[in-house]
N, C-alpha and C. Protein backbone atom coordinates (compact mmCIF):
# COMPACT_ATOMS: atom_id res chain seq x y z
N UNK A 1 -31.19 112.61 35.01
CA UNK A 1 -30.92 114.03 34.90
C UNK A 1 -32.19 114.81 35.24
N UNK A 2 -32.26 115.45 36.29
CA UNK A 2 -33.22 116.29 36.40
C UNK A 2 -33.02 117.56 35.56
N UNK A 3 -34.57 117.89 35.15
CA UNK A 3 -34.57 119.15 34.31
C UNK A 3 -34.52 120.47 34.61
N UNK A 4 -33.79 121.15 33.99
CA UNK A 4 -33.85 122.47 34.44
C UNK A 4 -34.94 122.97 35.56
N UNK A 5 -34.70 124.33 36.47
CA UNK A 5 -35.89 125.13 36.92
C UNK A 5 -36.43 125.42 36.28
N UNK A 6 -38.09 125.46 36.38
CA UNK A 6 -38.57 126.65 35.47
C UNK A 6 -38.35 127.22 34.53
N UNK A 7 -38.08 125.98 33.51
CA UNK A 7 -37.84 125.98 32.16
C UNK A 7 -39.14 125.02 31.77
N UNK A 8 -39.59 125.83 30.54
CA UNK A 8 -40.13 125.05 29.40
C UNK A 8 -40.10 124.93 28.07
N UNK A 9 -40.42 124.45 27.53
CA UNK A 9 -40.60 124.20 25.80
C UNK A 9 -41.95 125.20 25.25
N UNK A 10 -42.02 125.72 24.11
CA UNK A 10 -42.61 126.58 23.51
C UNK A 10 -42.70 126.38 22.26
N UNK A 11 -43.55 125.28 21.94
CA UNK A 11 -43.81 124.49 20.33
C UNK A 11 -45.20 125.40 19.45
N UNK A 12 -44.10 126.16 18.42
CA UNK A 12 -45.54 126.74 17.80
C UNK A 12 -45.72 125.96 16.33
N UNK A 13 -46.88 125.80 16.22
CA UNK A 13 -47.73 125.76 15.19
C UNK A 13 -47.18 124.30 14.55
N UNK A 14 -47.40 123.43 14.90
CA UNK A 14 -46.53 122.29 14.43
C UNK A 14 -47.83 120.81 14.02
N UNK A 15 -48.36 121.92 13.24
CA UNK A 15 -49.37 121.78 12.09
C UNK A 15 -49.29 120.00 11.60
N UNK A 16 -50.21 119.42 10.72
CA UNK A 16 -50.01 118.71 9.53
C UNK A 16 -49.94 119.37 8.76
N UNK A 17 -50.38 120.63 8.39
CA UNK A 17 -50.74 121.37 7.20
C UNK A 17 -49.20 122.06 7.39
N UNK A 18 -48.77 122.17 8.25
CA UNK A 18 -47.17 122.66 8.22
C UNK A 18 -46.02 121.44 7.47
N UNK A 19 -46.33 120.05 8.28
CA UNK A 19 -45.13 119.44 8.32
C UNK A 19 -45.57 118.56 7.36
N UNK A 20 -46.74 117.62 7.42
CA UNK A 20 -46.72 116.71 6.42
C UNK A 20 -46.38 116.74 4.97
N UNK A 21 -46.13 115.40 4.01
CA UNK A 21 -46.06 116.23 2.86
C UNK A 21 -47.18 116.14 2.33
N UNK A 22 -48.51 115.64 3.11
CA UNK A 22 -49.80 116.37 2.04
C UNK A 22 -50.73 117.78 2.59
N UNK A 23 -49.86 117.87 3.81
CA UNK A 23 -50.16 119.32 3.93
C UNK A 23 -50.36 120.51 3.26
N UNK A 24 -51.17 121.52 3.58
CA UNK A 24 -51.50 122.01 2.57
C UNK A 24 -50.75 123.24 2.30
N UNK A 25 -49.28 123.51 3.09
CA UNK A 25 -48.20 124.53 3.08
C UNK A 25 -47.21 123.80 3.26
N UNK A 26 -47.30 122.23 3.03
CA UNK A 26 -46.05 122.37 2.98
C UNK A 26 -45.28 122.00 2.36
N UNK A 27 -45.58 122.00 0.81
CA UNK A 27 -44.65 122.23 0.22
C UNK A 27 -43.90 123.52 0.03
N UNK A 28 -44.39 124.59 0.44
CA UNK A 28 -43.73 126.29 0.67
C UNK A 28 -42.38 125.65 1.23
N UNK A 29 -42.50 125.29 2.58
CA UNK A 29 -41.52 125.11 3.40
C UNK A 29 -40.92 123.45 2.90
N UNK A 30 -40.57 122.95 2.10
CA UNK A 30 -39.84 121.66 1.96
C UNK A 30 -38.57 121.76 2.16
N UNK A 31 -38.11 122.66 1.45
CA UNK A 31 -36.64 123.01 1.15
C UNK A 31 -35.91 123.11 2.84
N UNK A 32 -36.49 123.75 3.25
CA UNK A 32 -35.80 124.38 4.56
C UNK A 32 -36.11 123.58 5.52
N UNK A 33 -37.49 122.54 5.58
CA UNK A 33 -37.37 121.70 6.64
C UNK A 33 -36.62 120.24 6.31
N UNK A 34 -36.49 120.34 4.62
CA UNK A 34 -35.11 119.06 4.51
C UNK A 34 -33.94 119.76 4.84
N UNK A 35 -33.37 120.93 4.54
CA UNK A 35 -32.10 121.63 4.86
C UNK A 35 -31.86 121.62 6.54
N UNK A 36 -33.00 121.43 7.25
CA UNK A 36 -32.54 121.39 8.82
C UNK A 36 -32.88 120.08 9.53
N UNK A 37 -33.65 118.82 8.68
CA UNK A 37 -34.06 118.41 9.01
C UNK A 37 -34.82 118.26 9.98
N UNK A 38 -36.05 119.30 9.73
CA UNK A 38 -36.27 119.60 11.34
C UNK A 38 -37.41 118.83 11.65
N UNK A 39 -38.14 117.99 10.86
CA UNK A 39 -39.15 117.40 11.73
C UNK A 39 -38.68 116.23 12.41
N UNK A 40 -37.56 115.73 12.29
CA UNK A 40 -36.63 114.55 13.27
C UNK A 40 -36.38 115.39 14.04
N UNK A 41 -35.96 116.53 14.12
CA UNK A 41 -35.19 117.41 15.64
C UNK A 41 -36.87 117.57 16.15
N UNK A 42 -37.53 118.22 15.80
CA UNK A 42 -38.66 118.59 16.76
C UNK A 42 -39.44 117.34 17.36
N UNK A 43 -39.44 116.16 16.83
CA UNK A 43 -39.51 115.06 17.09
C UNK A 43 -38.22 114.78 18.56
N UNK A 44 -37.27 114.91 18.04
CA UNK A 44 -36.12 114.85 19.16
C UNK A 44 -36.41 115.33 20.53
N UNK A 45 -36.99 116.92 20.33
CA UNK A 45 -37.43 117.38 21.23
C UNK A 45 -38.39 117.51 22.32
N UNK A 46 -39.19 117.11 21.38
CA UNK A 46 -40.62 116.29 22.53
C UNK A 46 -40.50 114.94 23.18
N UNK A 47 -39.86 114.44 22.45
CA UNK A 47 -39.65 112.75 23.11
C UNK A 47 -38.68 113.16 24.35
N UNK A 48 -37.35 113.74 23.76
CA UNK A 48 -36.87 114.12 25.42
C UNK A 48 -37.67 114.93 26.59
N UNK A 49 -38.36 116.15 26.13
CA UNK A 49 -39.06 116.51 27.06
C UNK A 49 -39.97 115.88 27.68
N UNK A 50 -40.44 114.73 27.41
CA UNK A 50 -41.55 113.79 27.64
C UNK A 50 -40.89 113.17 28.67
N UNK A 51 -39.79 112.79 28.16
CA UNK A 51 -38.94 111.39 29.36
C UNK A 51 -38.26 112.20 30.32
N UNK A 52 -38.53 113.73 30.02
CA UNK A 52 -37.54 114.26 31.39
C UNK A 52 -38.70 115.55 32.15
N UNK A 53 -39.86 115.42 32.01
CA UNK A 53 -40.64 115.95 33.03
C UNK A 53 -40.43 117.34 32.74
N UNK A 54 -40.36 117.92 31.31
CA UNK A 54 -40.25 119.51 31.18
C UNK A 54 -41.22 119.62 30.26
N UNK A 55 -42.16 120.69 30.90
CA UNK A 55 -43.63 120.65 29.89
C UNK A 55 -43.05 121.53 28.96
N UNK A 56 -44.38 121.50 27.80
CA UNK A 56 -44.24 122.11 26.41
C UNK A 56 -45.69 122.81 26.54
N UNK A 57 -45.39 123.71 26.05
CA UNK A 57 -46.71 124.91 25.96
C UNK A 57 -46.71 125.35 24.59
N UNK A 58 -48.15 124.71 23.85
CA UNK A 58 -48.33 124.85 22.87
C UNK A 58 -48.93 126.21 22.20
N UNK A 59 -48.27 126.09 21.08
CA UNK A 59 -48.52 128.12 20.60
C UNK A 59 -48.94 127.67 19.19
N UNK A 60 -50.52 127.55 19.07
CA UNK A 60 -50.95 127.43 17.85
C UNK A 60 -51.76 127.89 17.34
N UNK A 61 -51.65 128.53 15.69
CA UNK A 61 -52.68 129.72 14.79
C UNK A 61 -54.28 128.98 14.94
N UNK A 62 -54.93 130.32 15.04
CA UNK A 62 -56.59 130.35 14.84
C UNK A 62 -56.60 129.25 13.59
N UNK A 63 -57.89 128.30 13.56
CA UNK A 63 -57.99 127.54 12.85
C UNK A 63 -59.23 127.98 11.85
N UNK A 64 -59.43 128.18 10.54
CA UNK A 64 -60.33 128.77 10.02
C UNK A 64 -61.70 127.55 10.31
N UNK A 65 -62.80 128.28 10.04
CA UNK A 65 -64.18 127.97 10.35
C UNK A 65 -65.33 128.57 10.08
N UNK A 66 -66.09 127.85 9.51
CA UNK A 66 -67.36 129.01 9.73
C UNK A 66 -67.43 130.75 10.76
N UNK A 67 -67.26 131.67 9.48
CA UNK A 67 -67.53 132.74 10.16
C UNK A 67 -66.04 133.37 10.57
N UNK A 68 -64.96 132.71 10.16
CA UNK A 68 -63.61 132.78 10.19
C UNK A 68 -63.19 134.47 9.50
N UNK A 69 -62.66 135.85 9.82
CA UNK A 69 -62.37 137.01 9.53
C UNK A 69 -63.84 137.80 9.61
N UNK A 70 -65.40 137.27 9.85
CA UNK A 70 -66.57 137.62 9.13
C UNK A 70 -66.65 138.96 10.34
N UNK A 71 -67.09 139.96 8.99
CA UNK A 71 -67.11 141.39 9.73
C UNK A 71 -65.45 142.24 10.07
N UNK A 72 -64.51 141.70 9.58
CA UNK A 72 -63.27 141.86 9.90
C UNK A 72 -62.89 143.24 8.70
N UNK A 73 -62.54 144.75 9.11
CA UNK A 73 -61.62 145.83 8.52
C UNK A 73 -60.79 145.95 8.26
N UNK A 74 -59.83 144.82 9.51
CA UNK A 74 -58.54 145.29 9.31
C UNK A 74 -57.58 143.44 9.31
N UNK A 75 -58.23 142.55 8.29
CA UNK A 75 -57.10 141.42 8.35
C UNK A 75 -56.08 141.58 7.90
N UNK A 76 -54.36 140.79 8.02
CA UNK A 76 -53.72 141.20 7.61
C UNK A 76 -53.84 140.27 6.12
N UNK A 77 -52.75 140.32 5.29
CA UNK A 77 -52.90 139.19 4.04
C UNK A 77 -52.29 138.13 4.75
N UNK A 78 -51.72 137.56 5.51
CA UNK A 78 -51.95 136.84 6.02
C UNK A 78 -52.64 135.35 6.13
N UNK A 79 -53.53 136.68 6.98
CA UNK A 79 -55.03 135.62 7.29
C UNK A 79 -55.93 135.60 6.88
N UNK A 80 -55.85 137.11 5.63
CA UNK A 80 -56.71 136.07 4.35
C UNK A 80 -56.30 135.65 3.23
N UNK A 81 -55.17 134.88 3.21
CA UNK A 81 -54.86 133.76 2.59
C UNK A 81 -54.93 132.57 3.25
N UNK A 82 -55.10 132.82 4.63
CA UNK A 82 -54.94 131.43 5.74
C UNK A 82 -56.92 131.09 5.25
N UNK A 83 -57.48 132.16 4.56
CA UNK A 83 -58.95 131.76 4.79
C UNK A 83 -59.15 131.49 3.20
N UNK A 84 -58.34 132.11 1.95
CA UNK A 84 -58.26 131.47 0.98
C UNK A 84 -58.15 129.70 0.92
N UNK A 85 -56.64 129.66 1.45
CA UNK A 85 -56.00 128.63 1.37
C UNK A 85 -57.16 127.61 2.18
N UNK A 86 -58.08 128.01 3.12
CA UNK A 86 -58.52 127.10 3.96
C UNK A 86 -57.38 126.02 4.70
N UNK A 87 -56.30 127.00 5.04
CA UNK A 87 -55.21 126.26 5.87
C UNK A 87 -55.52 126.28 7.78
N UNK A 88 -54.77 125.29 8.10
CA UNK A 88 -55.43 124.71 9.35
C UNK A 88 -57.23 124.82 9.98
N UNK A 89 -57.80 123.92 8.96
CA UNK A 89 -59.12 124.00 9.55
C UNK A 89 -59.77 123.06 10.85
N UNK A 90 -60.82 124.01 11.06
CA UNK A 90 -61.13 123.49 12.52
C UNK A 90 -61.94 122.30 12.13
N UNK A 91 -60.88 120.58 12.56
CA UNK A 91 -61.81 119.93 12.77
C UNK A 91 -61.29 118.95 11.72
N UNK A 92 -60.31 119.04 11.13
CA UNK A 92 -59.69 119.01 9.77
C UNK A 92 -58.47 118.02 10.01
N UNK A 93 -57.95 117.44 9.10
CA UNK A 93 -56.32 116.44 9.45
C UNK A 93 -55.70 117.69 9.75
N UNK A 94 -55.60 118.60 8.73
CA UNK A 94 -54.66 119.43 8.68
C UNK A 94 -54.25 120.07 9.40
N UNK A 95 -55.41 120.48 10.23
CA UNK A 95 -55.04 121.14 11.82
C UNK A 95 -54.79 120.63 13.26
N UNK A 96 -54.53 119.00 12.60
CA UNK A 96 -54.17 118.22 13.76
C UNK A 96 -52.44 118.19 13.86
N UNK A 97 -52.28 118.32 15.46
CA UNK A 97 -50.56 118.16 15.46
C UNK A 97 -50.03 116.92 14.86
N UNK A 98 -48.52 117.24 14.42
CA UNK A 98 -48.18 116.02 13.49
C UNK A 98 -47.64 114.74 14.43
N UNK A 99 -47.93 113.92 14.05
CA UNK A 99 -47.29 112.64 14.63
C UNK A 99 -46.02 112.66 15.12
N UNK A 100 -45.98 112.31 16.65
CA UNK A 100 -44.55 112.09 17.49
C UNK A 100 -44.51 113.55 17.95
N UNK A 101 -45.48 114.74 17.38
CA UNK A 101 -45.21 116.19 18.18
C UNK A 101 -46.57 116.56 19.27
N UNK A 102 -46.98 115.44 19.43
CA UNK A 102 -48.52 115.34 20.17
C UNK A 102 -48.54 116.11 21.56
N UNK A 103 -49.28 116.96 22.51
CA UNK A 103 -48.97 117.38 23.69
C UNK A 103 -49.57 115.79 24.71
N UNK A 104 -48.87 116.15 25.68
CA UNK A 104 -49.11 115.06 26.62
C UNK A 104 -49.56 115.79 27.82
N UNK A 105 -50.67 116.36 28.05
CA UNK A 105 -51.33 117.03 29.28
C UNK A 105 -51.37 116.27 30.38
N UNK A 106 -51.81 115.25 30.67
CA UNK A 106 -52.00 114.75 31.87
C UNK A 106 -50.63 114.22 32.30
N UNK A 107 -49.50 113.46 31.48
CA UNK A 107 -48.43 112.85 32.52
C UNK A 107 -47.15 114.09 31.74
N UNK A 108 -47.06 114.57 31.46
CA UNK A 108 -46.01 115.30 31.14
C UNK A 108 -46.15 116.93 31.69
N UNK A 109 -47.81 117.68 31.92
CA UNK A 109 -48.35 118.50 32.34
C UNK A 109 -48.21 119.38 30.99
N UNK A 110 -47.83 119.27 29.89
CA UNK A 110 -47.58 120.11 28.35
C UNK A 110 -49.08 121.00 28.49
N UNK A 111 -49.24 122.44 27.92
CA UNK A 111 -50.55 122.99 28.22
C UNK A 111 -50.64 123.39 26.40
N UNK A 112 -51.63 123.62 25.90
CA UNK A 112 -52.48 124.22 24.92
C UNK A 112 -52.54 125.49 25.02
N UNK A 113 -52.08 126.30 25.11
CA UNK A 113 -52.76 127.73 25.25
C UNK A 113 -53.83 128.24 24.17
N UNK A 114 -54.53 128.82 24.70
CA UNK A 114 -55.63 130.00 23.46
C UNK A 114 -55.03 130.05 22.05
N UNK A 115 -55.48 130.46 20.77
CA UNK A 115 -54.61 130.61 19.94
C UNK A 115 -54.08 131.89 19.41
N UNK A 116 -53.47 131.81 18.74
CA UNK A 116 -52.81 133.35 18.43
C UNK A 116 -53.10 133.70 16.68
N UNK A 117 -53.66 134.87 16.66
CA UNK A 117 -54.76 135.58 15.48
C UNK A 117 -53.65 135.89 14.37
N UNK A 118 -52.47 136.45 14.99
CA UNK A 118 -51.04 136.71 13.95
C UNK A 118 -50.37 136.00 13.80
N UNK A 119 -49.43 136.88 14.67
CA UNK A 119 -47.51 135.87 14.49
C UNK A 119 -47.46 135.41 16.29
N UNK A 120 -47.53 136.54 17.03
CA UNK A 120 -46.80 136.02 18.53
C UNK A 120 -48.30 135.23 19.43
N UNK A 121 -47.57 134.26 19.94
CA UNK A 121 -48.89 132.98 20.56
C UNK A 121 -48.92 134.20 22.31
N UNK A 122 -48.21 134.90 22.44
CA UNK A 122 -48.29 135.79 23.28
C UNK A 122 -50.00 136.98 23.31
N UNK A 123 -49.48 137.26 21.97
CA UNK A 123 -50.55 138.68 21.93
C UNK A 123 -51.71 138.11 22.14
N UNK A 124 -53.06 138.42 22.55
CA UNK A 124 -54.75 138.16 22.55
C UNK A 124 -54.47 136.62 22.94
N UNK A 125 -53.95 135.94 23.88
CA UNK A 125 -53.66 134.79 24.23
C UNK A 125 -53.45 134.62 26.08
N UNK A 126 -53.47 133.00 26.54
CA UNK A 126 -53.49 132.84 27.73
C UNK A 126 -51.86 132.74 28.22
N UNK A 127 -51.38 132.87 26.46
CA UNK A 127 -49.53 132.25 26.89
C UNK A 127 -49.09 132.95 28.09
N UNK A 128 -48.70 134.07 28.91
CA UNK A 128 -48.21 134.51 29.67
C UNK A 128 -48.41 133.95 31.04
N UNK A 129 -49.94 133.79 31.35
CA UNK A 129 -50.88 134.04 32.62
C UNK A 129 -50.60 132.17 32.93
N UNK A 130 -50.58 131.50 31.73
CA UNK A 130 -50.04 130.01 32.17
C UNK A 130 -49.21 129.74 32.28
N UNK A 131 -48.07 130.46 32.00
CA UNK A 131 -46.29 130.45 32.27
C UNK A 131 -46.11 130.97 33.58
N UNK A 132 -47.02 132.44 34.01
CA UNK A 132 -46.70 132.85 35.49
C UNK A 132 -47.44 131.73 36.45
N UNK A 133 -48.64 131.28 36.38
CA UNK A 133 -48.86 130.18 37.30
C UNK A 133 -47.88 129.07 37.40
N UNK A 134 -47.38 128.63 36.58
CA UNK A 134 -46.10 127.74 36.75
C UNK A 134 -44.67 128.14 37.64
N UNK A 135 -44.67 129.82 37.49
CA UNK A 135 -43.25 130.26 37.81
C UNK A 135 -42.19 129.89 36.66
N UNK A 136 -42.86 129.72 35.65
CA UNK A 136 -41.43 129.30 34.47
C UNK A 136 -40.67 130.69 34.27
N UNK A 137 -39.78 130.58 34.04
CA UNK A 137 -38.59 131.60 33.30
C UNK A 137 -38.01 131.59 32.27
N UNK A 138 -37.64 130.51 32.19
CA UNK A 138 -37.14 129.57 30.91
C UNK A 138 -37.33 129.37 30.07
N UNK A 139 -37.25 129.85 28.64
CA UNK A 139 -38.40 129.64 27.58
C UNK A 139 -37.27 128.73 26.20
N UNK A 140 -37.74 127.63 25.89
CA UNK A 140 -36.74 127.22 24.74
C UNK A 140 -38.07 127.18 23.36
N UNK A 141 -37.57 127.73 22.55
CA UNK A 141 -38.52 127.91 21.56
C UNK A 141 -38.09 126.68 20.21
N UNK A 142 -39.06 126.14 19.95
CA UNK A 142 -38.96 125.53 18.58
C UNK A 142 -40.54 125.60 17.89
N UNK A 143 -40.42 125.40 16.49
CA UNK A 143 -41.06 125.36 15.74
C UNK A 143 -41.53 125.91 14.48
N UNK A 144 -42.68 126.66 13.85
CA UNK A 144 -42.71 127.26 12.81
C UNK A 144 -43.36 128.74 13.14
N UNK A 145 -43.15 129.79 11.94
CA UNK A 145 -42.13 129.46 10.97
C UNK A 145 -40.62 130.46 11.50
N UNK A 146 -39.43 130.62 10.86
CA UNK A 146 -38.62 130.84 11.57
C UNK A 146 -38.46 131.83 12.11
N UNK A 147 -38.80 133.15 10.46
CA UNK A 147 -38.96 134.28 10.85
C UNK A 147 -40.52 134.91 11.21
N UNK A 148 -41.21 134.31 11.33
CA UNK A 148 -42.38 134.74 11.46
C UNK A 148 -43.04 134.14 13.01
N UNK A 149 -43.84 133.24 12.89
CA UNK A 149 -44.64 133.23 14.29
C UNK A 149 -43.62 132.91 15.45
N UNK A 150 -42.57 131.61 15.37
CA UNK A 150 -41.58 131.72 15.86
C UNK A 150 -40.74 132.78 16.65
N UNK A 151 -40.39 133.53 15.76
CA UNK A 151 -39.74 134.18 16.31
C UNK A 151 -40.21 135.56 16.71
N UNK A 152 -41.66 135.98 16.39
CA UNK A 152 -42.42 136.63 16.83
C UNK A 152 -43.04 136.87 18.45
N UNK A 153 -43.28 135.29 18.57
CA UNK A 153 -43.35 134.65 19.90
C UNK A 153 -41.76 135.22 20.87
N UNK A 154 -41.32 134.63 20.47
CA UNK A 154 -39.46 134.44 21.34
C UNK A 154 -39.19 136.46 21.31
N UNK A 155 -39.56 137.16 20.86
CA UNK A 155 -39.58 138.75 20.98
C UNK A 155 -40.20 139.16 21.64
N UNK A 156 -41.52 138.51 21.60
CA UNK A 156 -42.76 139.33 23.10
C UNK A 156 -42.16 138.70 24.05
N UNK A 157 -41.52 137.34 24.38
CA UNK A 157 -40.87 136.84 25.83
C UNK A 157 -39.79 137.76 26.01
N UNK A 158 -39.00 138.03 25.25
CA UNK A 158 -37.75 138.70 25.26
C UNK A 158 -38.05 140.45 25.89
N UNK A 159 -39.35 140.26 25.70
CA UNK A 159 -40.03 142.11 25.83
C UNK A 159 -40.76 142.23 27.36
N UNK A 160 -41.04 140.89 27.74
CA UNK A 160 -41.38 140.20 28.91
C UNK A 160 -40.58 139.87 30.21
N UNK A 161 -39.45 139.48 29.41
CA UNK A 161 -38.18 139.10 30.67
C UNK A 161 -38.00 138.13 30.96
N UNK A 162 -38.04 136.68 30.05
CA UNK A 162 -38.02 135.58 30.08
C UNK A 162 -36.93 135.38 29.42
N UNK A 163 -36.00 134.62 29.74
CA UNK A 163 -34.68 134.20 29.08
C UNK A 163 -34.46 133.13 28.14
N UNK A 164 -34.57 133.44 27.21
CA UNK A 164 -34.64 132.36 25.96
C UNK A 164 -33.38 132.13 25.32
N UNK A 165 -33.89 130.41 24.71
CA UNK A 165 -33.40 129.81 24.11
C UNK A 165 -33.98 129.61 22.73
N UNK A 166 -33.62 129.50 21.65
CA UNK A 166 -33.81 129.51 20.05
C UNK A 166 -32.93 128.17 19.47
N UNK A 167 -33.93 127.21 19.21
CA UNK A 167 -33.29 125.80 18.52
C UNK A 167 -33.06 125.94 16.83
N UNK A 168 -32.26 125.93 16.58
CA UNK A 168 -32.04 126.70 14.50
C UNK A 168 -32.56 125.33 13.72
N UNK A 169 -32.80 124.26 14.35
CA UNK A 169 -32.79 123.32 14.00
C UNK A 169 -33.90 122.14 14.00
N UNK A 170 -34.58 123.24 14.52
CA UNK A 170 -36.16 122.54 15.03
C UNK A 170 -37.43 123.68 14.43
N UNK A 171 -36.98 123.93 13.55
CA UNK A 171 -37.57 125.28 12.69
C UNK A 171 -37.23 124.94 11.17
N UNK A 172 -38.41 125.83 10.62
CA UNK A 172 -37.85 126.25 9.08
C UNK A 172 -38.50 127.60 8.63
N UNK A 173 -38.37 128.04 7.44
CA UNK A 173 -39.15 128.95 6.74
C UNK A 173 -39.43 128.69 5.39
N UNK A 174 -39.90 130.07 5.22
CA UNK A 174 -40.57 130.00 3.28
C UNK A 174 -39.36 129.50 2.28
N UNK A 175 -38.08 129.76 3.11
CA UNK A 175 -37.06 129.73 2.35
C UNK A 175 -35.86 129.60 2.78
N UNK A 176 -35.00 129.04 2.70
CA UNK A 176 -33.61 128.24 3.05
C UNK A 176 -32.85 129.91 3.64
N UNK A 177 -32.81 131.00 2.58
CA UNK A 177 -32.67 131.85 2.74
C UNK A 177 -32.56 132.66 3.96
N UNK A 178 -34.27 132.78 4.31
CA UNK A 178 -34.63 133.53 4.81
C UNK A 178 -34.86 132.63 6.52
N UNK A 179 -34.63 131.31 6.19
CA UNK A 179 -34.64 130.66 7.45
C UNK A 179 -33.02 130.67 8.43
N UNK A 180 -32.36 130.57 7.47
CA UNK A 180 -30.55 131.00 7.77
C UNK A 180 -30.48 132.57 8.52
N UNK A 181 -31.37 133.45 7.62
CA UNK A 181 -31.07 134.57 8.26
C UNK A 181 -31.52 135.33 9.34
N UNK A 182 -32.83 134.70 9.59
CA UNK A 182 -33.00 134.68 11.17
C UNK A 182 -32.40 133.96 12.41
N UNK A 183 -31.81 132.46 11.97
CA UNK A 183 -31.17 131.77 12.92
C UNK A 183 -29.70 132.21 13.35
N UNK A 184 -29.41 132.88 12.16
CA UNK A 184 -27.74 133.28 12.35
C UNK A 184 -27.54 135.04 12.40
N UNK A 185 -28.63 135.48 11.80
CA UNK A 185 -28.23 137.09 12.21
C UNK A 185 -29.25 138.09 13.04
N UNK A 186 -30.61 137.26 12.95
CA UNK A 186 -31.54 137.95 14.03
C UNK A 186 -31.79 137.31 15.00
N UNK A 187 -31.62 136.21 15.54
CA UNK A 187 -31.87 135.53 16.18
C UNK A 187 -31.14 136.00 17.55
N UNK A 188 -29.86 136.44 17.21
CA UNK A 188 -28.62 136.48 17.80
C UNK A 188 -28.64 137.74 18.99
N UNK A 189 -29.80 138.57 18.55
CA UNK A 189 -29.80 139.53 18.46
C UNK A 189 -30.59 139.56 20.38
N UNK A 190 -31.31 138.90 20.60
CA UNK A 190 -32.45 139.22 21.66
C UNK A 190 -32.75 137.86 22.34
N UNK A 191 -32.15 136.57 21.54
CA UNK A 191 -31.98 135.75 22.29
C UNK A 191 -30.67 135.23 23.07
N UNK A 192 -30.89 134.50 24.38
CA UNK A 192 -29.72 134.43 25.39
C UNK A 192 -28.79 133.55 25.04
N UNK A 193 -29.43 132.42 24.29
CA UNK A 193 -28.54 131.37 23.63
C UNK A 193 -29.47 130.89 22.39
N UNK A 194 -28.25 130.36 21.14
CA UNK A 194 -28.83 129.76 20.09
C UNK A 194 -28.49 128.67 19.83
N UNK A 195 -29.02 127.32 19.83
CA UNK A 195 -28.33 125.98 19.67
C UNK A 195 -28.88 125.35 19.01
N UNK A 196 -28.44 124.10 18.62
CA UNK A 196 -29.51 122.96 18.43
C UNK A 196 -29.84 121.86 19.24
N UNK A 197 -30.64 121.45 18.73
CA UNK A 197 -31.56 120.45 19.84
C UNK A 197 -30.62 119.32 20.83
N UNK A 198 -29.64 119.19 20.21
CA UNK A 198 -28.78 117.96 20.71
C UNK A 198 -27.71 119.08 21.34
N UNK A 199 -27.42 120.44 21.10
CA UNK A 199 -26.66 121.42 21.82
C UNK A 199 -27.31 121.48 23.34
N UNK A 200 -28.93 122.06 22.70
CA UNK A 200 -29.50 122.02 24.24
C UNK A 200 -29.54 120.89 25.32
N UNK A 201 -29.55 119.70 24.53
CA UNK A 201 -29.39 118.69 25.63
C UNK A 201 -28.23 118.05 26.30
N UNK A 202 -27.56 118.49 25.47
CA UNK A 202 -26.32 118.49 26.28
C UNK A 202 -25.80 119.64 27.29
N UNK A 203 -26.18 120.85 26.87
CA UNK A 203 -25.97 121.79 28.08
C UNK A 203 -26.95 121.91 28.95
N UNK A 204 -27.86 120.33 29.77
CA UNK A 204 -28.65 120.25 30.31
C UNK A 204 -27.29 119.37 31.41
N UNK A 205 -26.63 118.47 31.08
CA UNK A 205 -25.94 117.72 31.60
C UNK A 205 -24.85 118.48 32.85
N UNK A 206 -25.06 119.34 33.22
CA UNK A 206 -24.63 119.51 34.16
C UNK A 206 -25.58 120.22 34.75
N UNK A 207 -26.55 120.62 34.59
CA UNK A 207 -27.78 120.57 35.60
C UNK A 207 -28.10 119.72 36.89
């Protein structure tokens, strides 16, 4: 099966400190990534993209560090709890991608982009300028969190003109809640299609 045109994958923040369970957030998110099981789907998702030649462009938060907010007026709470918490540090397990969600740069061509200071891996980032050198169009989004960087990201594409896809199932949030209600009532809203991971690969099959 050849892969779509100018389509890619758009994996944010897919942390240890996100997914593992000695991560250091994630027990916040347990509930909702057992309710979607999503670290087997996002797992799902890279292994197919791997075996079918569709890169993944990674969208991942500033990692705290020496000198991390220093001189900063206007952080949000946020990111200074990301500098409380000392969550994803530079250099750290925690800020290493989790096992089986690894990028594969050289045989798969998957890129790293710059990182992103908020929510969208778009804003103060290289995400755009490495999607137009490709000619991608295509954007399938998975990862964390559902309503927040996630789908923060998938709004600046949507504001951009890139036609997206939203996996409900390769995601979670703070809360079972609040992860349902972005996949099923905002989601709906600005993205072109909403599926899950085994939806999307099957509506690859007639490609």
């Amino acid at each position: 099966m050849a892969p779509p045109p100018s389509t890619a994958i758009v994996l944010i923040d897919p942390y240890n400190d996100f997914l593992h369970p000695s991560g250091k957030l994630t027990a916040a998110l347990a509930d909702s990534l057992a309710s979607n099981d999503a670290i087997k789907h996002l797992q799902t998702l890279v292994k197919y993209a791997h075996a079918n030649q569709i890169p993944i462009f990674y969208g991942l938060h500033q990692q705290v560090k020496p000198g991390f907010l220093a001189g900063w007026a206007h952080p949000t709470a946020n990111q200074l709890a990301q500098k409380t918490n000392v969550a994803f540090e530079e250099g750290a397990w925690g800020a290493k991608i989790y096992e089986g969600l690894e990028p594969d740069v050289v045989g798969n061509g998957d890129v790293v982009v710059s990182k992103h200071w908020c929510s969208s891996s778009f804003q103060n980032t290289d995400l755009h300028y490495q999607l137009g050198q490709r000619e991608i169009k295509n954007l399938v989004f998975a990862g964390l969190t559902a309503n927040t960087c996630m789908e923060s990201t998938a709004r600046y594409a949507y504001e951009l003109g890139y036609n997206i896809t939203m996996l409900k199932d390769a995601t979670a949030g703070w809360t079972v809640e609040a992860t349902t209600a972005a996949t099923d009532l905002i989601w709906p809203l600005f993205a072109n299609q909403v599926l899950t991971v085994d939806g999307w690969i099957e509506s690859l099959k007639g490609n």
